[in-house]
Protein backbone atom coordinates (compact mmCIF):
# COMPACT_ATOMS: atom_id res chain seq x y z
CA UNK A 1 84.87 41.44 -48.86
CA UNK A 2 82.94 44.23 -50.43
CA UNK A 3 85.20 46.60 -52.96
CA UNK A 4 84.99 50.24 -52.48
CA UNK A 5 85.07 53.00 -55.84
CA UNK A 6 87.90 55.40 -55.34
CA UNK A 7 86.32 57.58 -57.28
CA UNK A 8 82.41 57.44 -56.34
CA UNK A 9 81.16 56.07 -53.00
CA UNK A 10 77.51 56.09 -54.22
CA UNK A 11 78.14 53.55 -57.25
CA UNK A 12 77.97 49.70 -56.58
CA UNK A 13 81.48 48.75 -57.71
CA UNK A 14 81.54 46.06 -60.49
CA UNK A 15 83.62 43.34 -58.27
CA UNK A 16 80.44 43.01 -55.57
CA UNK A 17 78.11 41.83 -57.98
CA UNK A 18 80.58 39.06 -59.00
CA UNK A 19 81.05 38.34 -55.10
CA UNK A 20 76.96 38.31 -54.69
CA UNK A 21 76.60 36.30 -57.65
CA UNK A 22 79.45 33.47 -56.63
CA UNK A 23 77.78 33.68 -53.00
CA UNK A 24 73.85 32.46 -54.76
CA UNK A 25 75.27 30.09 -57.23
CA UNK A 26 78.97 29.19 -56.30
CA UNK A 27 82.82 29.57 -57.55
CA UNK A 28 82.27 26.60 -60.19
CA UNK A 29 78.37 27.45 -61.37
CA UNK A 30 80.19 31.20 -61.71
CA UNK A 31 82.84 30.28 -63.64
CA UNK A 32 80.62 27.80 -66.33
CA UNK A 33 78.24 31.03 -66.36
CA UNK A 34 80.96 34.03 -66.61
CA UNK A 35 83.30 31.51 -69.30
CA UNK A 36 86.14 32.61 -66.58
CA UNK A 37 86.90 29.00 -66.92
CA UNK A 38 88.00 29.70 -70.75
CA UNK A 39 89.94 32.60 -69.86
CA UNK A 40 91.52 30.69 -67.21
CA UNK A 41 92.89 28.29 -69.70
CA UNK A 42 93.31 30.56 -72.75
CA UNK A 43 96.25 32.33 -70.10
CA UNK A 44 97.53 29.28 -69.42
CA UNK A 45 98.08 28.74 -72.52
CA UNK A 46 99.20 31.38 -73.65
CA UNK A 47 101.86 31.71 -70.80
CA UNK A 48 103.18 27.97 -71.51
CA UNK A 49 103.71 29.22 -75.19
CA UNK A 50 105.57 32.00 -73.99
CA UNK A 51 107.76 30.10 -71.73
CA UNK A 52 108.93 27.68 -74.18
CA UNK A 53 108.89 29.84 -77.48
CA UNK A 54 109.68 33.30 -76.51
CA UNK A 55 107.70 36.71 -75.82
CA UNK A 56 108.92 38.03 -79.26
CA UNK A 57 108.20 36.80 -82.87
CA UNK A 58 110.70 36.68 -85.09
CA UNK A 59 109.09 37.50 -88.53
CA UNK A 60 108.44 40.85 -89.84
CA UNK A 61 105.17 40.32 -92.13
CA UNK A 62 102.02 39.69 -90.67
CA UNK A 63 101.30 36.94 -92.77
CA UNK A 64 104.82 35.53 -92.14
CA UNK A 65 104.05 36.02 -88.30
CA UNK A 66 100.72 34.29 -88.42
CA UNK A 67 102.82 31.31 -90.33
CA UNK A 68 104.84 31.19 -87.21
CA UNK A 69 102.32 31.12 -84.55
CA UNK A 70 100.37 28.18 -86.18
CA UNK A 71 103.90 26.07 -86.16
CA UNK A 72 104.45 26.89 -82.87
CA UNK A 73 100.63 26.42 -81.65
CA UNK A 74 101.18 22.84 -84.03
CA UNK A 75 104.82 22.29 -81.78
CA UNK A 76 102.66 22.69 -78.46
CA UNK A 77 100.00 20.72 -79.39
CA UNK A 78 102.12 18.02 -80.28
CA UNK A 79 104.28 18.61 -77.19
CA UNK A 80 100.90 18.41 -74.73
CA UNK A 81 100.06 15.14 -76.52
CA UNK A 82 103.27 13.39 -76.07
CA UNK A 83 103.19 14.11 -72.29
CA UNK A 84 99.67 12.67 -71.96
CA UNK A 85 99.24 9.39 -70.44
CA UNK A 86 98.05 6.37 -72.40
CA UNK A 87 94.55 5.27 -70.68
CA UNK A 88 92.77 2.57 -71.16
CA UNK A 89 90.11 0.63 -69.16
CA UNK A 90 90.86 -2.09 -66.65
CA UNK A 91 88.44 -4.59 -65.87
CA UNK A 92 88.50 -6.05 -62.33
């Protein structure tokens, strides 16, 4: 699907040449290449923090606030490690 400027027919909008580009090399060589991957995971996390801590931040100093988001990034963490599976290898 080729993306159309509202503004100025003539220009190559920005969106093609990510749609040529995943069409030579592929969704998964794009997303290594573009580091889409990272922001893809950076929102996730950011959303999960969100979810379970609140939108808002309750401290009025910066350096008070930036107290609070390392406890809660240390809380996550911690969470996310809990929930992971123990793995180990089986021999057959």
């Amino acid at each position: 699907m080729r993306w159309e400027d509202e503004l100025d027919c003539q220009q190559e909008h920005p969106r093609n040449q990510v749609l040529e580009r995943i069409d030579q090399v592929g969704r998964q060589q794009w997303k290594q290449e573009s580091g889409y991957h990272r922001r893809s995971l950076a929102e996730t996390t950011m959303f999960r923090c969100k979810t379970i801590f609140g939108a808002t931040l309750r401290r009025r100093l910066f350096a008070n606030q930036a107290v609070e988001l390392f406890l809660k990034c240390a809380a996550l963490n911690r969470m996310i490690q809990l929930g992971k599976p123990n793995s180990c290898k089986v021999e057959i």
